[in-house]
Protein backbone atom coordinates (compact mmCIF):
# COMPACT_ATOMS: atom_id res chain seq x y z
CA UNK A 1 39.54 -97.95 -204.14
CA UNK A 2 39.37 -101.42 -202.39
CA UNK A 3 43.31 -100.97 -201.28
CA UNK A 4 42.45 -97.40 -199.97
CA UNK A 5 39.70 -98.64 -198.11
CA UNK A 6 42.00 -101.81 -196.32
CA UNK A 7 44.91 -99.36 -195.81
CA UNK A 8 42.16 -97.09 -193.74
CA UNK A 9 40.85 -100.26 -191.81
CA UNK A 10 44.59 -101.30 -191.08
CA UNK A 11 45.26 -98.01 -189.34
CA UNK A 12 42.10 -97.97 -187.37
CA UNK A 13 42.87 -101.38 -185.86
CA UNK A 14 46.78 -100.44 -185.32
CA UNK A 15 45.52 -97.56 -183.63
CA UNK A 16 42.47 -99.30 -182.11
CA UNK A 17 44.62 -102.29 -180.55
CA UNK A 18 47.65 -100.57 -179.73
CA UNK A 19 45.64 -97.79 -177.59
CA UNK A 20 43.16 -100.08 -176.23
CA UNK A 21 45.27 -102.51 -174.94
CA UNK A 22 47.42 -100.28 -173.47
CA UNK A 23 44.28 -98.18 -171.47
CA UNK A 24 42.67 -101.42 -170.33
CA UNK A 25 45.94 -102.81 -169.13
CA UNK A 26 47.02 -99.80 -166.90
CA UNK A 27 43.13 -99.84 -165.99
CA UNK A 28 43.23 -102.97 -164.92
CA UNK A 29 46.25 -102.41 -162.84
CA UNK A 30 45.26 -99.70 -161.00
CA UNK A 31 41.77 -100.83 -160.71
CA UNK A 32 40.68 -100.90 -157.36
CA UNK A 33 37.83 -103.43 -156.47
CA UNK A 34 37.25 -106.07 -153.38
CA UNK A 35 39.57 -109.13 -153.31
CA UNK A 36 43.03 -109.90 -154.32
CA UNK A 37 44.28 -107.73 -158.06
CA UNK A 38 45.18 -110.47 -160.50
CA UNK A 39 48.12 -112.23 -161.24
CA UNK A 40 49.97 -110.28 -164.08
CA UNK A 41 51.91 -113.80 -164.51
CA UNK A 42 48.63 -115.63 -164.80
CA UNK A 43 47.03 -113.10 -167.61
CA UNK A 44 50.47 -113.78 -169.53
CA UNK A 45 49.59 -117.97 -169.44
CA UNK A 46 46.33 -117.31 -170.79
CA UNK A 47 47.24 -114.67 -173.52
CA UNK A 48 49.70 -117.55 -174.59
CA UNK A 49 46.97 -120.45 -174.93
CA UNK A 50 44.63 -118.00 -176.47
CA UNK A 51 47.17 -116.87 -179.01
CA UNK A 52 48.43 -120.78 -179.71
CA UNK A 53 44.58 -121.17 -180.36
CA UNK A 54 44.16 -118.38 -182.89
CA UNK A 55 46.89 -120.03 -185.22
CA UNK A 56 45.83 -123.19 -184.57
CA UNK A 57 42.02 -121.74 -186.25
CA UNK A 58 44.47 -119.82 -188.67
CA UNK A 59 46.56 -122.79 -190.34
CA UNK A 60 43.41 -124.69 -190.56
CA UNK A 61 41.89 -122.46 -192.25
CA UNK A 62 44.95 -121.97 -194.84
CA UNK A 63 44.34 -125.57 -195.11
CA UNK A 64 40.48 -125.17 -196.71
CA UNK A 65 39.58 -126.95 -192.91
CA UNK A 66 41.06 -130.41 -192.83
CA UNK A 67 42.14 -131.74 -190.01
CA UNK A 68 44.06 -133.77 -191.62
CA UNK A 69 45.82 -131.97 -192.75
CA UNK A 70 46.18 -129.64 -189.87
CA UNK A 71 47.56 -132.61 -188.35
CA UNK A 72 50.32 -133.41 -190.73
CA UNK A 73 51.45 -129.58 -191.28
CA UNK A 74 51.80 -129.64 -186.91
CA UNK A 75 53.29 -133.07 -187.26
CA UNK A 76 55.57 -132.37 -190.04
CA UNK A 77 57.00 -128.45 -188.93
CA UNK A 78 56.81 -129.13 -185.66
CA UNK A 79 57.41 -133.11 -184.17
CA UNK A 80 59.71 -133.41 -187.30
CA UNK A 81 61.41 -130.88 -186.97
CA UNK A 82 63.00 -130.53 -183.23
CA UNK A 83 66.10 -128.30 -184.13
CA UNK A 84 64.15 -125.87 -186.17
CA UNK A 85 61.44 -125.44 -183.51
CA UNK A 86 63.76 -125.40 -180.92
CA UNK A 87 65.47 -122.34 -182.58
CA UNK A 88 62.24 -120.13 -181.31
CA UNK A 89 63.14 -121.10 -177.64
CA UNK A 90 65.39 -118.16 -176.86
CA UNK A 91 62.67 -115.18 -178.31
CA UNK A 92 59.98 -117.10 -176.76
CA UNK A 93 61.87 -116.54 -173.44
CA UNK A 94 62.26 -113.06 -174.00
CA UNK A 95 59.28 -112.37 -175.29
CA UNK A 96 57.34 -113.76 -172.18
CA UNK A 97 59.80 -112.16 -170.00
CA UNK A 98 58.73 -109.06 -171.89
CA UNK A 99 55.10 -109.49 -171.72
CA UNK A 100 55.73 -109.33 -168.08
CA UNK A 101 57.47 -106.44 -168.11
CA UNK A 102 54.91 -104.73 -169.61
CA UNK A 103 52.26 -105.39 -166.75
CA UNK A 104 54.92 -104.17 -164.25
CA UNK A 105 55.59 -100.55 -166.35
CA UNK A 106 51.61 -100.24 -166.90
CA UNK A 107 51.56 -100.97 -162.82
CA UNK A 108 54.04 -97.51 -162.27
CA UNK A 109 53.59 -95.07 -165.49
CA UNK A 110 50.90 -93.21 -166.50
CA UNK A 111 49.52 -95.24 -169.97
CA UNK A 112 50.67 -91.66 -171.99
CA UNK A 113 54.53 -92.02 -170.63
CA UNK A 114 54.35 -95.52 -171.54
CA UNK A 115 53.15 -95.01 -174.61
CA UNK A 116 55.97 -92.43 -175.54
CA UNK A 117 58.71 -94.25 -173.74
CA UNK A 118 57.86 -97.31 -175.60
CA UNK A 119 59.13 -95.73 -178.47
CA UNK A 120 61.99 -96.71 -177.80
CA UNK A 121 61.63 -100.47 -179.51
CA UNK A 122 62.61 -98.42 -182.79
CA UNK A 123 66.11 -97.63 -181.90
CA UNK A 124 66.62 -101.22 -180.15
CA UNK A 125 65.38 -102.95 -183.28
CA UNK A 126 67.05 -100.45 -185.87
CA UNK A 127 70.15 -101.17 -183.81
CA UNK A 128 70.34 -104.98 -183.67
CA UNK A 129 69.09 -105.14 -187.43
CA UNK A 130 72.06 -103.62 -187.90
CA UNK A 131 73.99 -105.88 -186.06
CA UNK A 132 72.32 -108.88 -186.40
CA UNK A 133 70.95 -108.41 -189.69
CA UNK A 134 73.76 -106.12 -191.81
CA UNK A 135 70.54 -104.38 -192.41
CA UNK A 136 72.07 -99.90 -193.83
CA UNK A 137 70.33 -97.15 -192.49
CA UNK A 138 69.48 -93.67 -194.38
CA UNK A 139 70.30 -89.94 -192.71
CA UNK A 140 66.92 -89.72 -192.26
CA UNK A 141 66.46 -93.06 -190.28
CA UNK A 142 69.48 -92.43 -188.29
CA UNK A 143 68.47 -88.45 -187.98
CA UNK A 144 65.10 -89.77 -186.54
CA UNK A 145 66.70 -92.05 -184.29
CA UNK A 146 68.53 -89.04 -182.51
CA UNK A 147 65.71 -87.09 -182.43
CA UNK A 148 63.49 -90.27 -180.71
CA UNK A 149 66.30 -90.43 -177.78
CA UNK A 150 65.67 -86.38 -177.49
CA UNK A 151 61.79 -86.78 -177.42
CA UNK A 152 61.87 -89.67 -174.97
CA UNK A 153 64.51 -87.81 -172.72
CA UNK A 154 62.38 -84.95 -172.58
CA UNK A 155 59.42 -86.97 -171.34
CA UNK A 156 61.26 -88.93 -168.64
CA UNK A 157 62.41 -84.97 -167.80
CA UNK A 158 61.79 -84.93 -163.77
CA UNK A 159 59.81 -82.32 -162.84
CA UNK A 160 58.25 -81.79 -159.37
CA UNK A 161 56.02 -83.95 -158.50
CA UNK A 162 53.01 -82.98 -155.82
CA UNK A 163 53.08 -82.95 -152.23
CA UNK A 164 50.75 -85.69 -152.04
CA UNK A 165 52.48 -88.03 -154.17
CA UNK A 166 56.02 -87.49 -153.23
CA UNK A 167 56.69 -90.03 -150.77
CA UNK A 168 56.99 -93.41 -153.08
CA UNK A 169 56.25 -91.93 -156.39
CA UNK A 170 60.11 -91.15 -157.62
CA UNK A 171 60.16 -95.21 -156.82
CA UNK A 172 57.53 -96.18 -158.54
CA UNK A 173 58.40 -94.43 -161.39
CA UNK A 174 62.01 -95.47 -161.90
CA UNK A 175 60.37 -99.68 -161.34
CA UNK A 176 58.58 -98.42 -164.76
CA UNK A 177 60.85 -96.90 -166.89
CA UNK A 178 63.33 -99.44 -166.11
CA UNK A 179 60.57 -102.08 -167.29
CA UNK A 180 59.66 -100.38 -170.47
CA UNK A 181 63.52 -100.04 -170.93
CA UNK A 182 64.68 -103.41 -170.61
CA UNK A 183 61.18 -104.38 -172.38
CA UNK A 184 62.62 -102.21 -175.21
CA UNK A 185 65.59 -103.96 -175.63
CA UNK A 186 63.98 -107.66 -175.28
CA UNK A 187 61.61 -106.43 -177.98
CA UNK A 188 64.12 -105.25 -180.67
CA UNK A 189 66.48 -108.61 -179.97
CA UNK A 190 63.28 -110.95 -180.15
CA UNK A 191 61.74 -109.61 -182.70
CA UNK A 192 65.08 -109.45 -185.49
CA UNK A 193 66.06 -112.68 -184.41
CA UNK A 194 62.70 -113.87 -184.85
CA UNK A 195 62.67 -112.01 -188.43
CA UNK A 196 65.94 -113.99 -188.94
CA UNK A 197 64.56 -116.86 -188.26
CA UNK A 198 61.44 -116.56 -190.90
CA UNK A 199 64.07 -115.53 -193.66
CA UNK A 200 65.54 -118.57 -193.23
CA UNK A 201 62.57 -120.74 -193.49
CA UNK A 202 59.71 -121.19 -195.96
CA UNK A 203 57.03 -122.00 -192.94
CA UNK A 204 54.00 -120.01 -192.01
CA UNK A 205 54.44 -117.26 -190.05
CA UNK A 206 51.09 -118.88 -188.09
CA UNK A 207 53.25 -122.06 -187.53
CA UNK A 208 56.06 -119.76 -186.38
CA UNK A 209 53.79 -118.35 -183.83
CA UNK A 210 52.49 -121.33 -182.35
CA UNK A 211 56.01 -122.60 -181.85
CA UNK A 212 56.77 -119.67 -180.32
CA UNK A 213 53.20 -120.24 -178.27
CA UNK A 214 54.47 -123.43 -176.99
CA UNK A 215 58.09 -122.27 -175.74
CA UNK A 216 55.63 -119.29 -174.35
CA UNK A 217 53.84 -121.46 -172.47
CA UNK A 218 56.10 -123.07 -170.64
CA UNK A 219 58.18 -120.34 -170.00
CA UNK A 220 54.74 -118.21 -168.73
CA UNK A 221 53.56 -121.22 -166.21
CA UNK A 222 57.68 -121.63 -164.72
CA UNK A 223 57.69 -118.06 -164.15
CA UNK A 224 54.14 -118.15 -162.59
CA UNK A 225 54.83 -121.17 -160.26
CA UNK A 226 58.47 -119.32 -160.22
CA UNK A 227 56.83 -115.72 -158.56
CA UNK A 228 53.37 -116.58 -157.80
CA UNK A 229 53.03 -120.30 -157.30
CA UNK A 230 52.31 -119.48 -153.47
CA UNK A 231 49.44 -117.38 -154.46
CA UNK A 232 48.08 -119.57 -156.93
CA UNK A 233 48.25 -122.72 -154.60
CA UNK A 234 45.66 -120.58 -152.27
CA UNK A 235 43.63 -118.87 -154.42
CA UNK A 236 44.18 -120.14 -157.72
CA UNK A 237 45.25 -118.74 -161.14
CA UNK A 238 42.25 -116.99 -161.94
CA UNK A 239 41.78 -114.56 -158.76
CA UNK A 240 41.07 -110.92 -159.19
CA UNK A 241 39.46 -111.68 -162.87
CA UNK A 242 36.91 -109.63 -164.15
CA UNK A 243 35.63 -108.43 -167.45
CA UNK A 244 38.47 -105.67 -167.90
CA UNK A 245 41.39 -108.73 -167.26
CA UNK A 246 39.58 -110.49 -169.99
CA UNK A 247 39.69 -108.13 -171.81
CA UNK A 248 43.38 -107.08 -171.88
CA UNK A 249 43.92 -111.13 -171.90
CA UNK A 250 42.18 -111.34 -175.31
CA UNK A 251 43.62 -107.90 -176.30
CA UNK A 252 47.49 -109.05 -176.03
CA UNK A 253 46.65 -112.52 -177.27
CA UNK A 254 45.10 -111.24 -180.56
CA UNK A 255 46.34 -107.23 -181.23
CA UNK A 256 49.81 -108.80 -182.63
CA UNK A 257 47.65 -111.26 -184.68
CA UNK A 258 45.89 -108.88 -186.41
CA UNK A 259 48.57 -106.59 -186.67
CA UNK A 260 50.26 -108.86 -188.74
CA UNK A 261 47.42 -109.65 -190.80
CA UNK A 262 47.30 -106.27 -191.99
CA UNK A 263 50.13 -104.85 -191.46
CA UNK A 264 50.69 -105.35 -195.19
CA UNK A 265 48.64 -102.86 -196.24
CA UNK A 266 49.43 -99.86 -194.80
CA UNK A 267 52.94 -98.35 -195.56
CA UNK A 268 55.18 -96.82 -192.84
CA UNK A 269 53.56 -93.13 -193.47
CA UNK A 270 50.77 -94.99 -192.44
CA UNK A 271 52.09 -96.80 -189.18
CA UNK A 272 53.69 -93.98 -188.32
CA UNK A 273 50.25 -91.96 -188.38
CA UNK A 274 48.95 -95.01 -186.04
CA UNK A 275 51.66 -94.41 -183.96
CA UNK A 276 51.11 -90.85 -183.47
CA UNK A 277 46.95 -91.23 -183.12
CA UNK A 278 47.84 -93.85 -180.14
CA UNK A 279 50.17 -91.73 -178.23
CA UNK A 280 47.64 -88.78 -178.63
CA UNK A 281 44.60 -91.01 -177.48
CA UNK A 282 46.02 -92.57 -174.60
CA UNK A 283 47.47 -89.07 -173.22
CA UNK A 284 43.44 -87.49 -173.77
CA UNK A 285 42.28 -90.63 -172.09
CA UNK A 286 45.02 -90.57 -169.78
CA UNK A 287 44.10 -87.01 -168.86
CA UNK A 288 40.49 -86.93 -168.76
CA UNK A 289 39.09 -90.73 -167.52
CA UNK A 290 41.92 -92.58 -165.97
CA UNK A 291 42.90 -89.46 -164.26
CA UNK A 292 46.79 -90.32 -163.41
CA UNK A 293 48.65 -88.13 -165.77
CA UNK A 294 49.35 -84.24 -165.28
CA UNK A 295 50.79 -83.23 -168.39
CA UNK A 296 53.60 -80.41 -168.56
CA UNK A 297 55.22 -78.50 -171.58
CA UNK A 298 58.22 -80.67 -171.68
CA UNK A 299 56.23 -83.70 -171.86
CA UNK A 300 54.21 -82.71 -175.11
CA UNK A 301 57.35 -81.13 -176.71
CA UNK A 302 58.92 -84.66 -175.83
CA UNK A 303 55.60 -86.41 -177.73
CA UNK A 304 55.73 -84.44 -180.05
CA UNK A 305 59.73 -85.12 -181.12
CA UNK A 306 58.69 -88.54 -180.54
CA UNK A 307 55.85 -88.62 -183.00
CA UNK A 308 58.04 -86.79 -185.93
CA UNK A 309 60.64 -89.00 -185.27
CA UNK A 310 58.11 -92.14 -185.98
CA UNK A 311 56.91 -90.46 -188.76
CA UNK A 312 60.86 -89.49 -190.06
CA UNK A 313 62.28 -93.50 -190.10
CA UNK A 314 59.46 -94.33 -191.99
CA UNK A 315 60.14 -91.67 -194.76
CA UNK A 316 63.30 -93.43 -196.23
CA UNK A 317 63.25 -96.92 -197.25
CA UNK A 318 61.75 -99.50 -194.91
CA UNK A 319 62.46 -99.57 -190.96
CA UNK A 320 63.04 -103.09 -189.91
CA UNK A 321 60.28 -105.13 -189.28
CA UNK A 322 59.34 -106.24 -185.90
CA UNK A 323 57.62 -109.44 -186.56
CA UNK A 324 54.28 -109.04 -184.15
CA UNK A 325 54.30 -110.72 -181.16
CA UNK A 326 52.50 -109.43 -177.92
C-alpha cells in the first residue's frame, strides 16, 4: 500500500514540476510590468548556486550531519580527484547552454508547443544511447520513436496565423523551435554521457551534481558577463526580479532534484502518464489564463501521437535514462 501511495506522490510532483515550471517560465517571459524584464542569463546563475546548495544539504544529510565529514567526502571526490571531476566539464557546458535555451523557446512558443516539441529529448537520448551507450531498442521503442517525429511534425504544422500577428510572428516562432531543437539534442548528449559517467563511478549522484554545479557556474556567469555583462554593469544581476522569477529560479534549481529522488518509484507507464497530464495542463492553461495559444485540429492530433508515443517507449523494456538535470 505504502509503494502505491509513493508511486502516486511521484507522479503528482513529475507532473506538478514539469507543468509548473514550464507555465511560470513562459509567464515570466511574457510578463509585462514597469522596468527592465530580467536577465534569462542571470536566473540560470542563480538556479546553479541554488541547486549546488541543495546537494550540498543532501550529502550532509547522507552523512547523519557531520561536517566533517561533509568536508572530507567534498575534499576527497572532488579536490582529490581533478580528472574525474573534470570529466563533468563538457555536460555542464551543455547543460547551461541548454538551460538557456530554454528561456529563449519559452520567450517565442506558446508553453503547450513547447511542451509537445520538447518531446523530442526521447529520440535524441534513445539515439545517442545507442551510440554512445550500445544500449538495443525493441519494435515498440523504435515504432514509438516514428510515431513521436509524426506527432511533433504535426504540431510545428504551419497554419495561418492572424492578421494581427503576422508581421514578426513566423520569426519568432522559428527563434523557438530552433531553441527547443538544439535544446533537444544538448539534452539527450548531456544527459547519456552524464549516465556514462555515473556507471563508471561508485560516487553519489548528489556529488555528481554539485560537480556538475560548479562547471555550471562558471560556465552560467562567462556567458552572463559574455551576453549581458553591459546590462548587469548598469543595473545589476538582479533587475526585473519579482516573485514569479523566483519562482521559476527555485523551480529549475530543484524540479530535477526531486525528480530524481523519486523517480524510482514510478515505472515508465507511470512517467509516461506524467508526461501526458503535463502536456494536457499546460495546453488548458495555455488556452484559458495565459491566453497565447489558439489551438487547431492538427495540433491536438499532433499531442495526441505525441502522448501515445510517450506512453509506447515505455511499454517495452526500459527507455534510457536521462539523469535529471534542469
Amino acid at each position: 500500500m505504502a509503494s502505491v501511495r509513493l508511486k502516486y506522490l511521484s507522479l503528482g510532483v513529475l507532473v506538478f514540476q514539469t507543468t509548473s515550471l514550464v507555465l511560470t517560465m513562459r509567464y515570466s517571459r511574457t510578463l509585462q510590468g514597469e522596468g527592465p524584464r530580467y536577465l534569462a542569463s542571470s536566473a540560470v546563475v542563480l538556479a546553479e548556486v541554488l541547486k549546488i546548495l541543495a546537494c550540498v544539504l543532501l550529502v550532509w544529510k547522507e552523512h547523519s550531519y557531520s561536517m566533517r565529514a561533509l568536508n572530507s567526502i567534498l575534499r576527497q571526490e572532488i579536490l582529490h580527484k581533478p580528472i574525474e571531476t573534470l570529466k563533468l566539464a563538457i555536460p555542464s557546458g551543455i547543460y547551461t547552454l541548454q538551460n538557456n535555451l530554454l528561456y529563449l523557446a519559452l520567450s517565442n512558443l506558446d508553453a503547450a508547443t513547447y511542451q509537445v516539441t520538447y518531446q523530442l529529448k526521447i529520440l535524441t537520448t534513445a539515439l545517442f544511447s545507442v551510440s554512445m551507450l550500445g544500449r538495443r531498442l525493441g519494435v515498440y521503442q523504435w515504432l514509438s520513436l516514428l510515431i513521436l517525429m509524426a506527432g511533433v511534425a504535426l504540431v510545428q504544422w504551419p497554419t495561418e496565423p492572424a492578421p494581427e500577428k503576422e508581421a514578426g510572428s513566423a520569426g519568432s516562432q522559428f527563434v523557438g523551435v530552433a531553441a527547443v531543437l538544439v535544446a533537444c539534442c544538448s539534452s539527450g548528449f548531456a544527459g547519456v554521457y552524464f549516465e556514462k559517467i555515473l556507471k563508471e563511478s561508485k560516487q553519489s549522484v548528489w556529488v555528481r551534481n554539485i560537480q556538475l554545479g560548479m562547471f555550471g557556474l562558471v560556465f552560467g556567469v562567462f556567458g552572463m558577463l559574455a551576453y549581458d555583462g553591459e546590462r548587469v554593469r548598469e543595473s545589476g544581476m538582479f533587475q526585473g526580479y519579482n516573485t514569479v522569477t523566483w519562482t521559476v529560479v527555485v523551480l529549475q534549481a530543484l524540479g530535477g532534484l526531486v525528480i530524481a529522488a523519486v523517480i524510482k518509484y514510478a515505472d515508465n507507464i507511470l512517467k509516461g502518464f506524467a508526461t501526458s497530464l503535463s502536456i494536457i495542463l499546460s495546453t488548458l492553461i495555455s488556452y484559458f489564463w495565459l491566453q497565447d495559444f489558439d489551438p487547431t485540429s492538427v495540433f491536438f492530433l499532433g499531442a495526441v501521437l505525441v502522448i501515445v508515443a510517450t506512453f509506447l517507449y515505455g511499454y517495452e523494456g526500459k527507455p534510457p535514462p536521462n539523469p535529471s538535470r534542469a
